[in-house]
ModelCIF file with pLDDT and N, C-alpha, C, O atoms, coordinates in Angstrom:
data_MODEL
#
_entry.id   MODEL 
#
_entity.id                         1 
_entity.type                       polymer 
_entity.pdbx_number_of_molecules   1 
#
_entity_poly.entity_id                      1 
_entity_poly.type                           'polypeptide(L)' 
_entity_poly.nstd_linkage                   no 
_entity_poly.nstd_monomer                   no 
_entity_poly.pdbx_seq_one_letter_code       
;(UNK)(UNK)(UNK)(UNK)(UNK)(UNK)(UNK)(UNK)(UNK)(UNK)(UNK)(UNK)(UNK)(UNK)(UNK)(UNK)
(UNK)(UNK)(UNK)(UNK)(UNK)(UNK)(UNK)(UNK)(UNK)(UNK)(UNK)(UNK)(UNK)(UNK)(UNK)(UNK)
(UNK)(UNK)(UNK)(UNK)(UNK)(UNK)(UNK)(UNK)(UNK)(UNK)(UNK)(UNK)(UNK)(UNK)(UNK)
;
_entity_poly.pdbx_seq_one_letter_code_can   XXXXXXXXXXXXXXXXXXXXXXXXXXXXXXXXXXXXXXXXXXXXXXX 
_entity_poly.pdbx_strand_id                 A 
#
loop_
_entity_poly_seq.entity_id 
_entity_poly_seq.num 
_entity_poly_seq.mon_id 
_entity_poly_seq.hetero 
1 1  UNK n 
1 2  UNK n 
1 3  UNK n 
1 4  UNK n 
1 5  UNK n 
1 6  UNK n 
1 7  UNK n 
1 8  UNK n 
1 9  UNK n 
1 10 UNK n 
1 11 UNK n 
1 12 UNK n 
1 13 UNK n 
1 14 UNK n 
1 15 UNK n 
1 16 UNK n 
1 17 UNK n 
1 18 UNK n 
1 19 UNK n 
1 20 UNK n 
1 21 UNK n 
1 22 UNK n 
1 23 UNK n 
1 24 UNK n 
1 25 UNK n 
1 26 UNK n 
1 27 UNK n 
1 28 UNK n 
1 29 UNK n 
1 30 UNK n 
1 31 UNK n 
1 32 UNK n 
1 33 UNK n 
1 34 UNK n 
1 35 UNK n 
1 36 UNK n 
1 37 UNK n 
1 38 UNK n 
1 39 UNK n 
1 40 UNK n 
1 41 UNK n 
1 42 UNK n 
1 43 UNK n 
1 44 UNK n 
1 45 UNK n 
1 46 UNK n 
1 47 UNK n 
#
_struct_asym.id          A 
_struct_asym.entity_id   1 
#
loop_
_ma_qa_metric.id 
_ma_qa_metric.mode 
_ma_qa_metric.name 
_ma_qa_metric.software_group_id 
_ma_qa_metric.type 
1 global pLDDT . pLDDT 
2 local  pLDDT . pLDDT 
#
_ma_qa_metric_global.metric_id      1 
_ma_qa_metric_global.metric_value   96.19 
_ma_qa_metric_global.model_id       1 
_ma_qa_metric_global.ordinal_id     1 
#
loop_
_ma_qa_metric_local.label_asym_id 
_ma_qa_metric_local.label_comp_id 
_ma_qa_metric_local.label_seq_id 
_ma_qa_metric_local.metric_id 
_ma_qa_metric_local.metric_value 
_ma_qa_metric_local.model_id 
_ma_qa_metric_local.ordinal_id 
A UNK 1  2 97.00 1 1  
A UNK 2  2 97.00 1 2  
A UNK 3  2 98.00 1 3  
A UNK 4  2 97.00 1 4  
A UNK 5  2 97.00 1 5  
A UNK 6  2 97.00 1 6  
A UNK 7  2 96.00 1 7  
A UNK 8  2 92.00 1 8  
A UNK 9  2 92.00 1 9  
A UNK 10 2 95.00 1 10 
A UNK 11 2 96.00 1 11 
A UNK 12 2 97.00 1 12 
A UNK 13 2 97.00 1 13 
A UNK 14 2 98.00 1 14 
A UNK 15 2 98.00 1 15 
A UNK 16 2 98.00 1 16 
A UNK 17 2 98.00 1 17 
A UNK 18 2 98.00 1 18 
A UNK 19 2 98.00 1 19 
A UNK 20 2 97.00 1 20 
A UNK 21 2 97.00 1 21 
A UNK 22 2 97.00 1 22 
A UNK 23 2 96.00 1 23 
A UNK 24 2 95.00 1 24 
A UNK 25 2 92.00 1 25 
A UNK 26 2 94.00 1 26 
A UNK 27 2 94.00 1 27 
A UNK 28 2 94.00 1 28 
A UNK 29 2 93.00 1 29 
A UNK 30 2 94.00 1 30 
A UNK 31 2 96.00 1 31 
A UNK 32 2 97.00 1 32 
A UNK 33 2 97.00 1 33 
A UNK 34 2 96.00 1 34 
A UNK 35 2 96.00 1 35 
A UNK 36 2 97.00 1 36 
A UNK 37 2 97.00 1 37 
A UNK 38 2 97.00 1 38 
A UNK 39 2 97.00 1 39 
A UNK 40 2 97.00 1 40 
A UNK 41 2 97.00 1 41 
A UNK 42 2 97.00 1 42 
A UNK 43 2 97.00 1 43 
A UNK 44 2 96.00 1 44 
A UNK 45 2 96.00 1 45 
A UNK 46 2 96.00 1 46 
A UNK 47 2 96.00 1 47 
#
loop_
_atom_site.group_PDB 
_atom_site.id 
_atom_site.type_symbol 
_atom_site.label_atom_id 
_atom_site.label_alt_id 
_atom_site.label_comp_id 
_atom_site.label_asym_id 
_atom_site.label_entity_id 
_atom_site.label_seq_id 
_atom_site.pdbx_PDB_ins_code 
_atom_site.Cartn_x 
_atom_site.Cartn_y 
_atom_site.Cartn_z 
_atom_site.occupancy 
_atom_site.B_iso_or_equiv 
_atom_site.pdbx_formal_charge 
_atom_site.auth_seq_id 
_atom_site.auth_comp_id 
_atom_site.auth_asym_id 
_atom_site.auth_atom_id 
_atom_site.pdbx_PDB_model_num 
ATOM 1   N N  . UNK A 1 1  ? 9.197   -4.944  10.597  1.00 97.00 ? 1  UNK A N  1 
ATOM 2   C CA . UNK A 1 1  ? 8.041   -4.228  10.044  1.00 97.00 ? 1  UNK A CA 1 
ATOM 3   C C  . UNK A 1 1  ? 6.990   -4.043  11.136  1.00 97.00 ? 1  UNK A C  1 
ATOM 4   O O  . UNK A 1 1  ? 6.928   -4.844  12.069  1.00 97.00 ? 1  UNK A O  1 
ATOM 5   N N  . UNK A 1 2  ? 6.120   -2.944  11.031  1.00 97.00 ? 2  UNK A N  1 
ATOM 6   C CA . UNK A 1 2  ? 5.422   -2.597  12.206  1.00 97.00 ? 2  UNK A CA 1 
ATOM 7   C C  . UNK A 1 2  ? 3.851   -1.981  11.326  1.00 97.00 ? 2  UNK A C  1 
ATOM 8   O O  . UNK A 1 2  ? 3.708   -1.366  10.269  1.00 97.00 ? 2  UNK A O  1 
ATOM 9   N N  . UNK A 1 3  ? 2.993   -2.429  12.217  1.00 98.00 ? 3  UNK A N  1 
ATOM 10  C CA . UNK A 1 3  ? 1.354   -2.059  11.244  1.00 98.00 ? 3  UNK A CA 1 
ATOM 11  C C  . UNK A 1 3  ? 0.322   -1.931  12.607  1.00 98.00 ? 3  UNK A C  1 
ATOM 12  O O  . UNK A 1 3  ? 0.619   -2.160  13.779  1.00 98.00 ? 3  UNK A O  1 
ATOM 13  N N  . UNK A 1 4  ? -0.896  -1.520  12.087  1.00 97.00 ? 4  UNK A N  1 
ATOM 14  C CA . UNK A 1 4  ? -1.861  -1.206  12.748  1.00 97.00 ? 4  UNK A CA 1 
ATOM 15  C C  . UNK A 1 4  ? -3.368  -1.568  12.252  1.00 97.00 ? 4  UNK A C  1 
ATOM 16  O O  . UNK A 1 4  ? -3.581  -2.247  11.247  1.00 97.00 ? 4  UNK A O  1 
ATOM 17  N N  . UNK A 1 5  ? -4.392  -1.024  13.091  1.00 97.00 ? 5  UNK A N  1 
ATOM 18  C CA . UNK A 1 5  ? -5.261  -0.787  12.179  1.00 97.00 ? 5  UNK A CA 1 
ATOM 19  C C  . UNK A 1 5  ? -6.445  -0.535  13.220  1.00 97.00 ? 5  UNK A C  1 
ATOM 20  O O  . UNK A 1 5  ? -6.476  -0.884  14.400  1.00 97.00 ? 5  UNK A O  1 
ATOM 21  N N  . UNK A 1 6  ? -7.518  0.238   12.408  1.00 97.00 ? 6  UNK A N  1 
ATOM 22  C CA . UNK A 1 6  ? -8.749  0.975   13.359  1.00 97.00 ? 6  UNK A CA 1 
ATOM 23  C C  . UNK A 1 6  ? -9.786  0.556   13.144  1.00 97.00 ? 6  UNK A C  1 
ATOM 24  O O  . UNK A 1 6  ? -10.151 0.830   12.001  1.00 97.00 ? 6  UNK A O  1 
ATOM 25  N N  . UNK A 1 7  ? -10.734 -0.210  13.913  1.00 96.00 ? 7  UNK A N  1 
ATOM 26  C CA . UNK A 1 7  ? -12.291 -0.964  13.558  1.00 96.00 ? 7  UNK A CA 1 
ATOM 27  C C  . UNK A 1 7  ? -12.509 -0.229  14.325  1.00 96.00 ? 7  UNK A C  1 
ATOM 28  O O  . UNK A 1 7  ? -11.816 -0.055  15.327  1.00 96.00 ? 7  UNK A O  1 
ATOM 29  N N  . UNK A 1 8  ? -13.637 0.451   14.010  1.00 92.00 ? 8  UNK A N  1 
ATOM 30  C CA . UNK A 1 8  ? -14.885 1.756   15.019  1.00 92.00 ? 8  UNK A CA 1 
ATOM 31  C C  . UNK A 1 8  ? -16.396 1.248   15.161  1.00 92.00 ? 8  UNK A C  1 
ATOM 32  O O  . UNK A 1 8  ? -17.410 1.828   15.550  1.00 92.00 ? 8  UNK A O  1 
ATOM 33  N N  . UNK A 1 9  ? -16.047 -0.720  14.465  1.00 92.00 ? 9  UNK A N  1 
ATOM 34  C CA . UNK A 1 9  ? -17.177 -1.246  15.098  1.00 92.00 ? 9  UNK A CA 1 
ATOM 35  C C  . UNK A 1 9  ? -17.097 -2.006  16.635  1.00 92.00 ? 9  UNK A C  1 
ATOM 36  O O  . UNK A 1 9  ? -17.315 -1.530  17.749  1.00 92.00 ? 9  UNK A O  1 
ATOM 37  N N  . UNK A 1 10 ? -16.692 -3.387  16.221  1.00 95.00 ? 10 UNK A N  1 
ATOM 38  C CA . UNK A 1 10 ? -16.292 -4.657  17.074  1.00 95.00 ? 10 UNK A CA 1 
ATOM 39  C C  . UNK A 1 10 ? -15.446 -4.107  17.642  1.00 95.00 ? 10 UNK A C  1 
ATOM 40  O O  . UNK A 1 10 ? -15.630 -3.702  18.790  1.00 95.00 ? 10 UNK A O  1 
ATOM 41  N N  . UNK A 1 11 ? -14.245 -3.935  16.971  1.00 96.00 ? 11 UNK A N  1 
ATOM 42  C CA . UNK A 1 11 ? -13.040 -3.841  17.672  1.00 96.00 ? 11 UNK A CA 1 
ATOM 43  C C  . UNK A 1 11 ? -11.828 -5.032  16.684  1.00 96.00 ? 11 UNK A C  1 
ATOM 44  O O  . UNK A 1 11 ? -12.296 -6.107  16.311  1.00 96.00 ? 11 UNK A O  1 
ATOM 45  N N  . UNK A 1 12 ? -10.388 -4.702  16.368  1.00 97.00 ? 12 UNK A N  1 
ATOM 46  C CA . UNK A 1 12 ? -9.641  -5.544  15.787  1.00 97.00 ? 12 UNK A CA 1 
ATOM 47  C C  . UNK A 1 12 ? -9.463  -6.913  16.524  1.00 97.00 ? 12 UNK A C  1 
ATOM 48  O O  . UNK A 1 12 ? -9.333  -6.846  17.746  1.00 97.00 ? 12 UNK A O  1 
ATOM 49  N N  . UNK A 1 13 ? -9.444  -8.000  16.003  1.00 97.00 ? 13 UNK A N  1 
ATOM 50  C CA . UNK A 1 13 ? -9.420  -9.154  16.448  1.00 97.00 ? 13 UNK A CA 1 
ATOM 51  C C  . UNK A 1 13 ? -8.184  -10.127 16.512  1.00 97.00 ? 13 UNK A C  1 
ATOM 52  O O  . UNK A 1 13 ? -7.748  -10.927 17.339  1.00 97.00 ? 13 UNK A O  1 
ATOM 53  N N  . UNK A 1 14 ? -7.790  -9.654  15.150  1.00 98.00 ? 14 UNK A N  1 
ATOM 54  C CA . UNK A 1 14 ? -6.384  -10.442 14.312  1.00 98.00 ? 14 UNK A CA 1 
ATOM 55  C C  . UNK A 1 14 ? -5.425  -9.419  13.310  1.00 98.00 ? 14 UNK A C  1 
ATOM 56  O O  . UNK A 1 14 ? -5.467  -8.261  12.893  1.00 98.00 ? 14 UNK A O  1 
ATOM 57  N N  . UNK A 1 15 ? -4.774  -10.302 13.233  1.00 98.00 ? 15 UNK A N  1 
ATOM 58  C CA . UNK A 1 15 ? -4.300  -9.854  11.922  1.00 98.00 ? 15 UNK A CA 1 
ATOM 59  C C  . UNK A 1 15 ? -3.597  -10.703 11.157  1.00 98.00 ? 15 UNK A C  1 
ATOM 60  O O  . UNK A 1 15 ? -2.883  -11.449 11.827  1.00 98.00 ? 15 UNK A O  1 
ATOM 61  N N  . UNK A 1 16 ? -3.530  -10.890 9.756   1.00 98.00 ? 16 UNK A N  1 
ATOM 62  C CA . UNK A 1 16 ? -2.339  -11.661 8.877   1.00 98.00 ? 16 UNK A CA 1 
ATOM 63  C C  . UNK A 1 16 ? -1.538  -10.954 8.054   1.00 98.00 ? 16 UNK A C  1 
ATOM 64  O O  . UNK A 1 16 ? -1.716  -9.864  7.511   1.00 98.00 ? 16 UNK A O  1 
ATOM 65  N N  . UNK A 1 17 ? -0.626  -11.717 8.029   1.00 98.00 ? 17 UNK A N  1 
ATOM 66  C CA . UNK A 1 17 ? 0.631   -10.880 7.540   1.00 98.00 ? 17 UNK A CA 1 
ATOM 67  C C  . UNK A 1 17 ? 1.215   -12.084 6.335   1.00 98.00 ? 17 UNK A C  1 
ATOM 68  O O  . UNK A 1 17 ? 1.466   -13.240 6.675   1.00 98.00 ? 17 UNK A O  1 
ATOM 69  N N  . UNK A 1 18 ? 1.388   -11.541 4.765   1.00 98.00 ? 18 UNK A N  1 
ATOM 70  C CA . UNK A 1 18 ? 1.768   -12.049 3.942   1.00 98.00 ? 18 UNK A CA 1 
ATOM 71  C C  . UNK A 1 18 ? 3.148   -10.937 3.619   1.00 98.00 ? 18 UNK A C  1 
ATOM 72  O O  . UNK A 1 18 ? 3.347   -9.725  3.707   1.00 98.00 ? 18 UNK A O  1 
ATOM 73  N N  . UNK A 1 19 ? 4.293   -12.741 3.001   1.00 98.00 ? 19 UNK A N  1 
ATOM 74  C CA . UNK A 1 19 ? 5.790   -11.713 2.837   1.00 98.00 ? 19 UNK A CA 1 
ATOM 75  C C  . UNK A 1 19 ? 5.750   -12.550 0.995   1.00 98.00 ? 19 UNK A C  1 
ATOM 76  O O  . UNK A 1 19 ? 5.309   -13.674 0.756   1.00 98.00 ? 19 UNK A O  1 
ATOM 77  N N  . UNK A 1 20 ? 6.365   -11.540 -0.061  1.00 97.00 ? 20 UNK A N  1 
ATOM 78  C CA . UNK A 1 20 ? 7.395   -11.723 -0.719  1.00 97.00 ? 20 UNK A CA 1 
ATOM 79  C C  . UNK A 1 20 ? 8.963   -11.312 -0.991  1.00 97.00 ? 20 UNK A C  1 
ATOM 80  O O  . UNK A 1 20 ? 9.506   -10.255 -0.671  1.00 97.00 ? 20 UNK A O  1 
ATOM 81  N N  . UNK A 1 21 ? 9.474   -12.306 -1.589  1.00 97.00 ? 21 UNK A N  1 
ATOM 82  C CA . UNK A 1 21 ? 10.682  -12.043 -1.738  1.00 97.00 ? 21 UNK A CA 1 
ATOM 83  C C  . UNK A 1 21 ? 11.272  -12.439 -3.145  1.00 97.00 ? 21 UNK A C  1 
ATOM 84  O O  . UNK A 1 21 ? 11.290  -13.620 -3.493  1.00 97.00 ? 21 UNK A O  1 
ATOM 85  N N  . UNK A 1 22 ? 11.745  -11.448 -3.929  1.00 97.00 ? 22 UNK A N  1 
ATOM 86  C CA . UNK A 1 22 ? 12.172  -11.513 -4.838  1.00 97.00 ? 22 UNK A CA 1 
ATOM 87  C C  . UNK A 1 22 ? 13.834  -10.964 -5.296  1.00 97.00 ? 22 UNK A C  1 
ATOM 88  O O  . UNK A 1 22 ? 14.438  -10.074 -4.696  1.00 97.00 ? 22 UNK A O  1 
ATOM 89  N N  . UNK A 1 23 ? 14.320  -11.665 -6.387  1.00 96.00 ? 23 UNK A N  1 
ATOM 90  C CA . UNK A 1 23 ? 15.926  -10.713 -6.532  1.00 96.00 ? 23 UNK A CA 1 
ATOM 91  C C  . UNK A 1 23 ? 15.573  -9.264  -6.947  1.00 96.00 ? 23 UNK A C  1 
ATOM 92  O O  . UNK A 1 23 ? 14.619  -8.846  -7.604  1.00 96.00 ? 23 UNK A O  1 
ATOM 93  N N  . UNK A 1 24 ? 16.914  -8.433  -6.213  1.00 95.00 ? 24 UNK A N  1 
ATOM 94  C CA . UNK A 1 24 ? 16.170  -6.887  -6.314  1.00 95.00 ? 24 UNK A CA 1 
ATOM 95  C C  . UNK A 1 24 ? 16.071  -6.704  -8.030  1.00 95.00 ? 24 UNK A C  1 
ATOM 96  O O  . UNK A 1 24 ? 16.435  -7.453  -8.937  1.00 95.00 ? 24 UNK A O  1 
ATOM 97  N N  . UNK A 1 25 ? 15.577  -5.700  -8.037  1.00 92.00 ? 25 UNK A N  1 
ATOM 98  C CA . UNK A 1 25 ? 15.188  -5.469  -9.479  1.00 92.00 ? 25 UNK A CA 1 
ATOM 99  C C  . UNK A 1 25 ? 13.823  -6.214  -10.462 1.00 92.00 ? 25 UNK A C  1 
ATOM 100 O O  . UNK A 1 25 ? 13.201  -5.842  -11.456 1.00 92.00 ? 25 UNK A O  1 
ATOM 101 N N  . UNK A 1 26 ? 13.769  -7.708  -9.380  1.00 94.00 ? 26 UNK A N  1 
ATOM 102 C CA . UNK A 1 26 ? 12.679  -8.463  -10.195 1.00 94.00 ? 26 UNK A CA 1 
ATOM 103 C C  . UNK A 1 26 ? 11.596  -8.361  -9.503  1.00 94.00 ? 26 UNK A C  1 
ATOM 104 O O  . UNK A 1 26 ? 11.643  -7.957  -8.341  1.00 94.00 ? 26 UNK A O  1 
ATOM 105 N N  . UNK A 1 27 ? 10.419  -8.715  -10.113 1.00 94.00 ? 27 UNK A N  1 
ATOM 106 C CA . UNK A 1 27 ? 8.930   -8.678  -9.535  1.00 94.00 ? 27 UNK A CA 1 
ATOM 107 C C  . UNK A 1 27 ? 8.827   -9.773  -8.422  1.00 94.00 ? 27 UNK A C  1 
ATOM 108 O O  . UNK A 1 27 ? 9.658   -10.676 -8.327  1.00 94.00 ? 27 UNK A O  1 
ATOM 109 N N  . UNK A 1 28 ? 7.905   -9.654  -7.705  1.00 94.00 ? 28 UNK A N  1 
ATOM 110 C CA . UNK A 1 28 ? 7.488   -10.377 -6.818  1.00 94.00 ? 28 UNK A CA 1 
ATOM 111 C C  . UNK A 1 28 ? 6.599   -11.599 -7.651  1.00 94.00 ? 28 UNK A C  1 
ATOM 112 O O  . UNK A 1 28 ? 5.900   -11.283 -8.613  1.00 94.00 ? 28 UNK A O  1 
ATOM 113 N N  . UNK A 1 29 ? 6.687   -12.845 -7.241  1.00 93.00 ? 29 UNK A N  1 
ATOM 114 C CA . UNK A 1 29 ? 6.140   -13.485 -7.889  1.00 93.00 ? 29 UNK A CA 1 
ATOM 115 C C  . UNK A 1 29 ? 5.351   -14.625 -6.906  1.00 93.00 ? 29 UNK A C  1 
ATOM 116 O O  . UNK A 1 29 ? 4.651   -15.436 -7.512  1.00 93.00 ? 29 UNK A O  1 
ATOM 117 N N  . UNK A 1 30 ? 5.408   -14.718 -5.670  1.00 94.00 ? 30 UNK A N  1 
ATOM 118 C CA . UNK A 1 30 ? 4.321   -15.240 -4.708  1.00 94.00 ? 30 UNK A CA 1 
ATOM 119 C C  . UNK A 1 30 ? 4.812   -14.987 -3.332  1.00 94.00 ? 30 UNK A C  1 
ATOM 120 O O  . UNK A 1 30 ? 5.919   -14.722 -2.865  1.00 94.00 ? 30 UNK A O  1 
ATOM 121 N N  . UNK A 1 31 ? 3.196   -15.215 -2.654  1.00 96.00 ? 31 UNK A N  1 
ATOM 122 C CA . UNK A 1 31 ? 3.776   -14.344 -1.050  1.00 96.00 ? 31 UNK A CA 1 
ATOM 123 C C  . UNK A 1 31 ? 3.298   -15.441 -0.343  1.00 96.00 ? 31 UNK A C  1 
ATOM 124 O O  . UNK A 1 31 ? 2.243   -16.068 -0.440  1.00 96.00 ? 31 UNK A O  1 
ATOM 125 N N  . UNK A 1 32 ? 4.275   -15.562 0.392   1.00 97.00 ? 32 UNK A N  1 
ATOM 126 C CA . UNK A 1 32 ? 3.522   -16.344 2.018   1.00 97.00 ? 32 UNK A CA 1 
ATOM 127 C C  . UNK A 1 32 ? 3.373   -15.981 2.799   1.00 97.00 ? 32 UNK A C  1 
ATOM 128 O O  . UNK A 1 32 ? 4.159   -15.256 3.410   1.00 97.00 ? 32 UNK A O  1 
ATOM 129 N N  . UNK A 1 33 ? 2.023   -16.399 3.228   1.00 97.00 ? 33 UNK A N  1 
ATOM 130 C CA . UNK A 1 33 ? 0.945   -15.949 4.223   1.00 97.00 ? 33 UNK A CA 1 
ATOM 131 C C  . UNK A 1 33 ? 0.975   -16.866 5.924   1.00 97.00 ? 33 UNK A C  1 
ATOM 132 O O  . UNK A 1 33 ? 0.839   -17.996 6.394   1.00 97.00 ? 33 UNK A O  1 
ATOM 133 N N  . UNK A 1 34 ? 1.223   -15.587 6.292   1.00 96.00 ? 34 UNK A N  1 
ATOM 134 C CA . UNK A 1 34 ? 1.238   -16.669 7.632   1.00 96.00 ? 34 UNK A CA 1 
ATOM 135 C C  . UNK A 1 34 ? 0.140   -16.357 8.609   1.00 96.00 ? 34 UNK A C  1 
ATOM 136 O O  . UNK A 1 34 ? -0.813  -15.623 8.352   1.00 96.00 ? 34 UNK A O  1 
ATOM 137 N N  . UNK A 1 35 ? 0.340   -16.945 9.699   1.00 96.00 ? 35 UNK A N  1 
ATOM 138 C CA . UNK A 1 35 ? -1.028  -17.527 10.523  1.00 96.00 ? 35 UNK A CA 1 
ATOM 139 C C  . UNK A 1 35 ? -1.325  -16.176 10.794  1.00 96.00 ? 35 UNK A C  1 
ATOM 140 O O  . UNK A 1 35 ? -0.608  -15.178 10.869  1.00 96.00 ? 35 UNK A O  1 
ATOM 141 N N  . UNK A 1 36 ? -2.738  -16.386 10.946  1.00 97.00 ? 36 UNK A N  1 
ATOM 142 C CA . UNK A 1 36 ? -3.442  -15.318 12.047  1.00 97.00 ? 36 UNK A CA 1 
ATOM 143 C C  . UNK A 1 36 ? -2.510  -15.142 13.198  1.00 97.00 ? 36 UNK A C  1 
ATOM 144 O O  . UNK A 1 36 ? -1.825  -16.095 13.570  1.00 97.00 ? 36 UNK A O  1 
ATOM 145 N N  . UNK A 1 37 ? -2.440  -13.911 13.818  1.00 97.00 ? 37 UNK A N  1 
ATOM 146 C CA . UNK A 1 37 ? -2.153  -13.681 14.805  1.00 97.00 ? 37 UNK A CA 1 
ATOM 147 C C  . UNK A 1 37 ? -2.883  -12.155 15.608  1.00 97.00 ? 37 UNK A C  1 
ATOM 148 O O  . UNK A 1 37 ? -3.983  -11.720 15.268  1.00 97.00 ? 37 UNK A O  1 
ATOM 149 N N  . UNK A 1 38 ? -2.123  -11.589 16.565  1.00 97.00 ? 38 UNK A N  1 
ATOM 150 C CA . UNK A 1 38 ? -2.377  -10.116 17.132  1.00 97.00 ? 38 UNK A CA 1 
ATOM 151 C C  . UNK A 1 38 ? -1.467  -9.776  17.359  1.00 97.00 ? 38 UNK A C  1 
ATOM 152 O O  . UNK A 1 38 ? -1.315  -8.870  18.179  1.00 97.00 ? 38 UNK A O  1 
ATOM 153 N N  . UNK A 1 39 ? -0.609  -10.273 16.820  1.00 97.00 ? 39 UNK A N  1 
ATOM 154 C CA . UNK A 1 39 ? 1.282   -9.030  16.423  1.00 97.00 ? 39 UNK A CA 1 
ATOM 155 C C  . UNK A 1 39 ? 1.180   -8.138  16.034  1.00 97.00 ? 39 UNK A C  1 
ATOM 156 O O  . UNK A 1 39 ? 0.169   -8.158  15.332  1.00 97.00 ? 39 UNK A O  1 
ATOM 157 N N  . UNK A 1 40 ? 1.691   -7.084  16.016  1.00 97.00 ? 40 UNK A N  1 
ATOM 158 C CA . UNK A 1 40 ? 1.237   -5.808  15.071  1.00 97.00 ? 40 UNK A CA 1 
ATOM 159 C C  . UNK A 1 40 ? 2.967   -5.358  14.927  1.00 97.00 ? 40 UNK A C  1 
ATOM 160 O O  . UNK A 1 40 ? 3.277   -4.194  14.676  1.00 97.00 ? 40 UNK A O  1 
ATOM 161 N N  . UNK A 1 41 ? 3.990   -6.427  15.120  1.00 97.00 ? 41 UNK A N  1 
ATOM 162 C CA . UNK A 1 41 ? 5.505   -6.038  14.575  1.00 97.00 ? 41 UNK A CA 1 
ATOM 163 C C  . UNK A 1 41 ? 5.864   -7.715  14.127  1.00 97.00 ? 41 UNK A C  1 
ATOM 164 O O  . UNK A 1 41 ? 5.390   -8.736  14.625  1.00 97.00 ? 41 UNK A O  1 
ATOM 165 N N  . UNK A 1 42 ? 6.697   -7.604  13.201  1.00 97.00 ? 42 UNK A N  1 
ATOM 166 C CA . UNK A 1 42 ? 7.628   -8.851  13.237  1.00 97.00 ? 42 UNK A CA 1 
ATOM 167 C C  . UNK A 1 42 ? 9.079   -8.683  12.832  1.00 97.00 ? 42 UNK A C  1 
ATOM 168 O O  . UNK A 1 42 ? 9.340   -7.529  12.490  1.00 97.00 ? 42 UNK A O  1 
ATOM 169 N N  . UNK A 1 43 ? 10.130  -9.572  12.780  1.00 97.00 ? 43 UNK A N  1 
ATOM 170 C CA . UNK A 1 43 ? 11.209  -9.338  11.979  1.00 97.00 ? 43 UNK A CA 1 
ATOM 171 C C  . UNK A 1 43 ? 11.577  -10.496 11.132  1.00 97.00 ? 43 UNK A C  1 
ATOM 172 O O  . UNK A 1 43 ? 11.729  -11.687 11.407  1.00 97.00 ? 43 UNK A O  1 
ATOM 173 N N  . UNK A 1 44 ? 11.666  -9.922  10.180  1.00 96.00 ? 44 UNK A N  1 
ATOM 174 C CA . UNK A 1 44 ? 12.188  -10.837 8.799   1.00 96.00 ? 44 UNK A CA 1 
ATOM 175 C C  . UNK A 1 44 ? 13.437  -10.970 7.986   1.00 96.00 ? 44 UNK A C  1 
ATOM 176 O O  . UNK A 1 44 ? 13.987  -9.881  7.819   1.00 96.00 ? 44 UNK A O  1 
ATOM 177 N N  . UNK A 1 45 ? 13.944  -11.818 7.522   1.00 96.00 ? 45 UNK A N  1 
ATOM 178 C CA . UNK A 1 45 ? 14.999  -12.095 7.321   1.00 96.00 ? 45 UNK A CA 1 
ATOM 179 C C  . UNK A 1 45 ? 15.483  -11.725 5.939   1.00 96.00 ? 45 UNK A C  1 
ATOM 180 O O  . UNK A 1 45 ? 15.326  -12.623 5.112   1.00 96.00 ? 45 UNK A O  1 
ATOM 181 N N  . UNK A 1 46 ? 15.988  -10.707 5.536   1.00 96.00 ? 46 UNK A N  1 
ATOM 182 C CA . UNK A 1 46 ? 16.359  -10.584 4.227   1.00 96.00 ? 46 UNK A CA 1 
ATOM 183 C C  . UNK A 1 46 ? 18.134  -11.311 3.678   1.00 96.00 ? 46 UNK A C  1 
ATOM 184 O O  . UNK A 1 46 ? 19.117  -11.131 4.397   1.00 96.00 ? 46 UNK A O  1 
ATOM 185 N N  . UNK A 1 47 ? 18.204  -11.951 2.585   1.00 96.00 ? 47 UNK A N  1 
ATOM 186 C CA . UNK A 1 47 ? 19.369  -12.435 1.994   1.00 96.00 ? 47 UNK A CA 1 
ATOM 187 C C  . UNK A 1 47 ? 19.820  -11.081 1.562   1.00 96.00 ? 47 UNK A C  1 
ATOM 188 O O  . UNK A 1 47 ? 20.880  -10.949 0.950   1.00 96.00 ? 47 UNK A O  1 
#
């Protein structure tokens, strides 16, 4: 997954990135949030 983003004050500092995972068809039912960082890609592991 790949993201961005535009501050036209300061300037971007961080970013966090929350994942859920649910069986297909069902709702998402909680996400984990992981650390601050200044990644703006990661890769994740789908079953």
């Amino acid at each position: 997954a790949r993201w961005s983003a535009i501050d036209r004050g300061t300037g971007v500092k961080a970013y966090q990135v929350r994942v859920g995972r649910a069986p297909v068809g069902k709702p998402i039912r909680s996400w984990k949030v992981r650390a601050r960082s200044q990644a703006t890609s990661a890769t994740f592991s789908v079953p």
